[in-house]
C-alpha atoms as a PDB file:
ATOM      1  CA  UNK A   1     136.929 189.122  30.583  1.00  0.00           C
ATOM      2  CA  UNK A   2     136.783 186.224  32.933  1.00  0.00           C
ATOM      3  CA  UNK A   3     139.340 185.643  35.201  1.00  0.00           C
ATOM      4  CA  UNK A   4     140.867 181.957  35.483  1.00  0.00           C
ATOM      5  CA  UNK A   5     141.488 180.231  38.993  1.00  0.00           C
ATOM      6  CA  UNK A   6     143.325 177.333  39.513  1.00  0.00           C
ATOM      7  CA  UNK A   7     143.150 176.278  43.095  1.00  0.00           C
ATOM      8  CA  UNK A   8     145.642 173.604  44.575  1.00  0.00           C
ATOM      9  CA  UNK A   9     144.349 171.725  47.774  1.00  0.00           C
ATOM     10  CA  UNK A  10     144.838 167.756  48.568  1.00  0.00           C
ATOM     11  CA  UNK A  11     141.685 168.454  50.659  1.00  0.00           C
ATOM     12  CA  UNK A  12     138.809 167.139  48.021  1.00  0.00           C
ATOM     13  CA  UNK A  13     136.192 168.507  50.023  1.00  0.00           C
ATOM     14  CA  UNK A  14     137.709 172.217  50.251  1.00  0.00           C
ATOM     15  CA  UNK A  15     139.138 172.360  47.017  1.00  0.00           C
ATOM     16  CA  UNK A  16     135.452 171.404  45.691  1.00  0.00           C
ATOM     17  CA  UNK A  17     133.998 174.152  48.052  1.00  0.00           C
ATOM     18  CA  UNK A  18     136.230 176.565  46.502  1.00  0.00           C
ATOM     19  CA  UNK A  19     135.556 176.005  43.369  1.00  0.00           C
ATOM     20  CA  UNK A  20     132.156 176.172  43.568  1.00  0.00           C
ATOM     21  CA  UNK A  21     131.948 179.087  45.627  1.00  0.00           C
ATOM     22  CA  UNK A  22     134.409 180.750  42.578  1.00  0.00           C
ATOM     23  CA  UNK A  23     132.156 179.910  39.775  1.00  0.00           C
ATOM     24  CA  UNK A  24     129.220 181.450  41.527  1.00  0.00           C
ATOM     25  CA  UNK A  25     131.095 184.416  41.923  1.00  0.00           C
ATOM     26  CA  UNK A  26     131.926 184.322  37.849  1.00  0.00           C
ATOM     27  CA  UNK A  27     135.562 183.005  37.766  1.00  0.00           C
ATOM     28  CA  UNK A  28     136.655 179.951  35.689  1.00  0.00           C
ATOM     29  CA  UNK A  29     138.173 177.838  37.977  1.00  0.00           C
ATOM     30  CA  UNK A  30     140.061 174.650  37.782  1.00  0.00           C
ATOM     31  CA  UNK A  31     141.480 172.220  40.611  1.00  0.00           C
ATOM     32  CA  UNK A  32     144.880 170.440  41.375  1.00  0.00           C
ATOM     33  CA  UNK A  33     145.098 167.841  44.041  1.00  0.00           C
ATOM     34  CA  UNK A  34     148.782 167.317  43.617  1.00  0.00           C
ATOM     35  CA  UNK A  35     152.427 169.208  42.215  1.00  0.00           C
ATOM     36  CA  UNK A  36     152.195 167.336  38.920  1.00  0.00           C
ATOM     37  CA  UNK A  37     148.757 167.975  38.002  1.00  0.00           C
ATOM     38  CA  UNK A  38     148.627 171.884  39.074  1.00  0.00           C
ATOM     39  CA  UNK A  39     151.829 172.191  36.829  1.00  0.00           C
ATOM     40  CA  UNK A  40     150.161 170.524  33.688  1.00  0.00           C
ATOM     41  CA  UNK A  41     146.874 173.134  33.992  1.00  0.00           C
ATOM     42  CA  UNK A  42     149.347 176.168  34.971  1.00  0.00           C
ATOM     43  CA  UNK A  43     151.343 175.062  31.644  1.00  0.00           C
ATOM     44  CA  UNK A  44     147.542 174.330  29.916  1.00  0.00           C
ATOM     45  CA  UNK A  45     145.657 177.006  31.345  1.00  0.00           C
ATOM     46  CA  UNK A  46     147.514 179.876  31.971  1.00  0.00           C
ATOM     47  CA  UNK A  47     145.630 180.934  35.449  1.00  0.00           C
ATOM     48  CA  UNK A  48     145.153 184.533  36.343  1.00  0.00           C
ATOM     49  CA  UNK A  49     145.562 183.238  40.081  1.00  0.00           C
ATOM     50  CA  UNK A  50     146.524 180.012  41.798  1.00  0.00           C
ATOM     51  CA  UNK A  51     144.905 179.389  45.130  1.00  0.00           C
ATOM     52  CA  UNK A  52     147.687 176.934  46.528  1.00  0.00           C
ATOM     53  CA  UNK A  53     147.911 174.781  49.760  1.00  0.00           C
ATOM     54  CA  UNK A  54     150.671 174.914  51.767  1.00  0.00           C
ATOM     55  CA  UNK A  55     151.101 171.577  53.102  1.00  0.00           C
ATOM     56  CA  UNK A  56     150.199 169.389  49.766  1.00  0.00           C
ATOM     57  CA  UNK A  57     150.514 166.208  51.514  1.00  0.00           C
ATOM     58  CA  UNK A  58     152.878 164.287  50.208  1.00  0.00           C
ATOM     59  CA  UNK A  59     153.972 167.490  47.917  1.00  0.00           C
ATOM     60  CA  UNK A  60     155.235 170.639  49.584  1.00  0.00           C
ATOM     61  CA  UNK A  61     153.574 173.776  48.528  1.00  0.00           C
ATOM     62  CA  UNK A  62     156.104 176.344  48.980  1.00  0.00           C
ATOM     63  CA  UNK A  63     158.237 174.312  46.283  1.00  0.00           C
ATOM     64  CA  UNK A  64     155.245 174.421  44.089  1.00  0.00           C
ATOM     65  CA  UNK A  65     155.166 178.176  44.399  1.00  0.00           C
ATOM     66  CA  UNK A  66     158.747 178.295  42.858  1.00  0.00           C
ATOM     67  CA  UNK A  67     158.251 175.770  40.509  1.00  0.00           C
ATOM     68  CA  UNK A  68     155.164 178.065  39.346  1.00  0.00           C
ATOM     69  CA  UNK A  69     156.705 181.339  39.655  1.00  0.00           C
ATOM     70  CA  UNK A  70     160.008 180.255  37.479  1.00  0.00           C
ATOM     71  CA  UNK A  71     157.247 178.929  34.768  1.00  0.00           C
ATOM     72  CA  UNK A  72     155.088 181.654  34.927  1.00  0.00           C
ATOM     73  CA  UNK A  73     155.958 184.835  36.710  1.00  0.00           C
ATOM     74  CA  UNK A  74     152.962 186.474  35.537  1.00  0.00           C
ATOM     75  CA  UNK A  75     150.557 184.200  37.353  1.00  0.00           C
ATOM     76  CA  UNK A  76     149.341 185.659  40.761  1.00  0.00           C
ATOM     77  CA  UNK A  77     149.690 182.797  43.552  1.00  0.00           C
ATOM     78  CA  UNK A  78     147.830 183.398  46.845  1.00  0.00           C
ATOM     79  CA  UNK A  79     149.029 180.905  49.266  1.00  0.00           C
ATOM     80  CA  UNK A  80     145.916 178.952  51.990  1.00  0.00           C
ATOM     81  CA  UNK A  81     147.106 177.730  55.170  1.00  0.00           C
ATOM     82  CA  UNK A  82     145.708 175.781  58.014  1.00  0.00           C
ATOM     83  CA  UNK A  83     148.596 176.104  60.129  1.00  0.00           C
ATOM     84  CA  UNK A  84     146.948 179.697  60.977  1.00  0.00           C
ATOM     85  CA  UNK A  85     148.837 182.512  60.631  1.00  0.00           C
ATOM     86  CA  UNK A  86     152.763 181.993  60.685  1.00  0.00           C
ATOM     87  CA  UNK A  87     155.909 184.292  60.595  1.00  0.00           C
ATOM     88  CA  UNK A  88     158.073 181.934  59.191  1.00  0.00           C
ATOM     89  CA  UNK A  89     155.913 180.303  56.369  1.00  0.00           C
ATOM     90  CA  UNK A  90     154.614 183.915  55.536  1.00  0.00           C
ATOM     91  CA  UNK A  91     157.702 185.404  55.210  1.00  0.00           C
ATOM     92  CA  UNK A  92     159.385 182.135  53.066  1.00  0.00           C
ATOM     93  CA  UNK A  93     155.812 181.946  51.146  1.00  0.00           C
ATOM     94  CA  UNK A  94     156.955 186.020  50.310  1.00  0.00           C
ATOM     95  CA  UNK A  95     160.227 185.597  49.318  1.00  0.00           C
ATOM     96  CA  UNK A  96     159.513 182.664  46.581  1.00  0.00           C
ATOM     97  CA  UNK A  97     156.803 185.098  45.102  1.00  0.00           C
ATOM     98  CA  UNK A  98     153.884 184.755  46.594  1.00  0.00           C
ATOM     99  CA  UNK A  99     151.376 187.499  46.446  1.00  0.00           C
ATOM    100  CA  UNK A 100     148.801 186.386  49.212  1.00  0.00           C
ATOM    101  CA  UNK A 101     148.560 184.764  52.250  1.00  0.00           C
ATOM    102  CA  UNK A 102     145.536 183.623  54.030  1.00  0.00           C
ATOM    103  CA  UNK A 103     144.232 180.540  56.824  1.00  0.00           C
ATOM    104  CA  UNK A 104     142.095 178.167  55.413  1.00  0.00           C
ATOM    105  CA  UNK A 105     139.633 178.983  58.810  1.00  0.00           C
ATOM    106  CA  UNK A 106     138.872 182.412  57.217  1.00  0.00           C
ATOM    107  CA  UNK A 107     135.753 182.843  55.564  1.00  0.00           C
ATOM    108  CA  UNK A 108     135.409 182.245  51.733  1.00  0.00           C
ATOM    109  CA  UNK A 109     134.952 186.248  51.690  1.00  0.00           C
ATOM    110  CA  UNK A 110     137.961 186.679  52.649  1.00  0.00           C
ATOM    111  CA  UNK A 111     139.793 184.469  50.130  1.00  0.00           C
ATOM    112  CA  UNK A 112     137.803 186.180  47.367  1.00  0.00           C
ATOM    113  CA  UNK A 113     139.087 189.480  49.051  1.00  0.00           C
ATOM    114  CA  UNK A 114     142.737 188.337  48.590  1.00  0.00           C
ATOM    115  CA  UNK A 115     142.233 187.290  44.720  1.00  0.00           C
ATOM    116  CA  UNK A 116     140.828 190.439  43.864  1.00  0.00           C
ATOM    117  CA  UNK A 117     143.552 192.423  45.595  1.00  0.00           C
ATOM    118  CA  UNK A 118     145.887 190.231  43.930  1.00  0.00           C
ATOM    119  CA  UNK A 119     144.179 190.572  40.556  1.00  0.00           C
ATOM    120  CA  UNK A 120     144.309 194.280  41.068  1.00  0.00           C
ATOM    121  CA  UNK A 121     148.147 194.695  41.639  1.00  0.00           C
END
């Protein structure tokens, strides 16, 4: 069965990167650039995982994650930061259900390393 991805990034260039890198690695994988659209393809799509941006630009990410969690509490949401890694966001981005947490510096390995552990809990 192929798992579905939907990653969230107002970064074109990154959230292009990722997906491309995901389909190589067999996923079906689908991009958001904003709250409204990631909501429609979580309600459309049904993700396995969302891949989701903390700082959304003019959207705030960790208010995404609640919005998606409260929709879908099934879906797996690993949260990508380029703030590096921080106390305070991780512990908030825990609390409204996230199940990941990694910086946006790290290699693509180690994003795919986070989805799978994710997909495995």
């Amino acid at each position: 069965m192929t798992r579905r991805i939907l990653t969230v990034d107002d970064d074109t260039q990154l959230r292009d990167l990722i997906c491309l890198y995901f389909e190589e690695k067999g996923f079906a994988i689908s991009a958001a650039s904003d709250a409204s659209d990631a909501m429609a393809k979580v309600a459309s799509d049904q993700p396995d995982v969302v891949i989701l941006d903390i700082n959304l630009g003019k959207d705030d990410g960790l208010k995404l994650l609640s919005r998606i969690k409260e929709h879908s509490p099934q879906i797996r949401v690993v949260m990508m930061t380029g703030f590096g890694y921080d106390d305070e966001l991780l512990r908030e981005a825990l609390q409204r259900g996230a199940d990941g947490y990694v910086g946006k510096a790290l290699p693509m390995e180690e994003l795919l390393g986070s989805v799978n552990r994710v997909l495995q809990a």
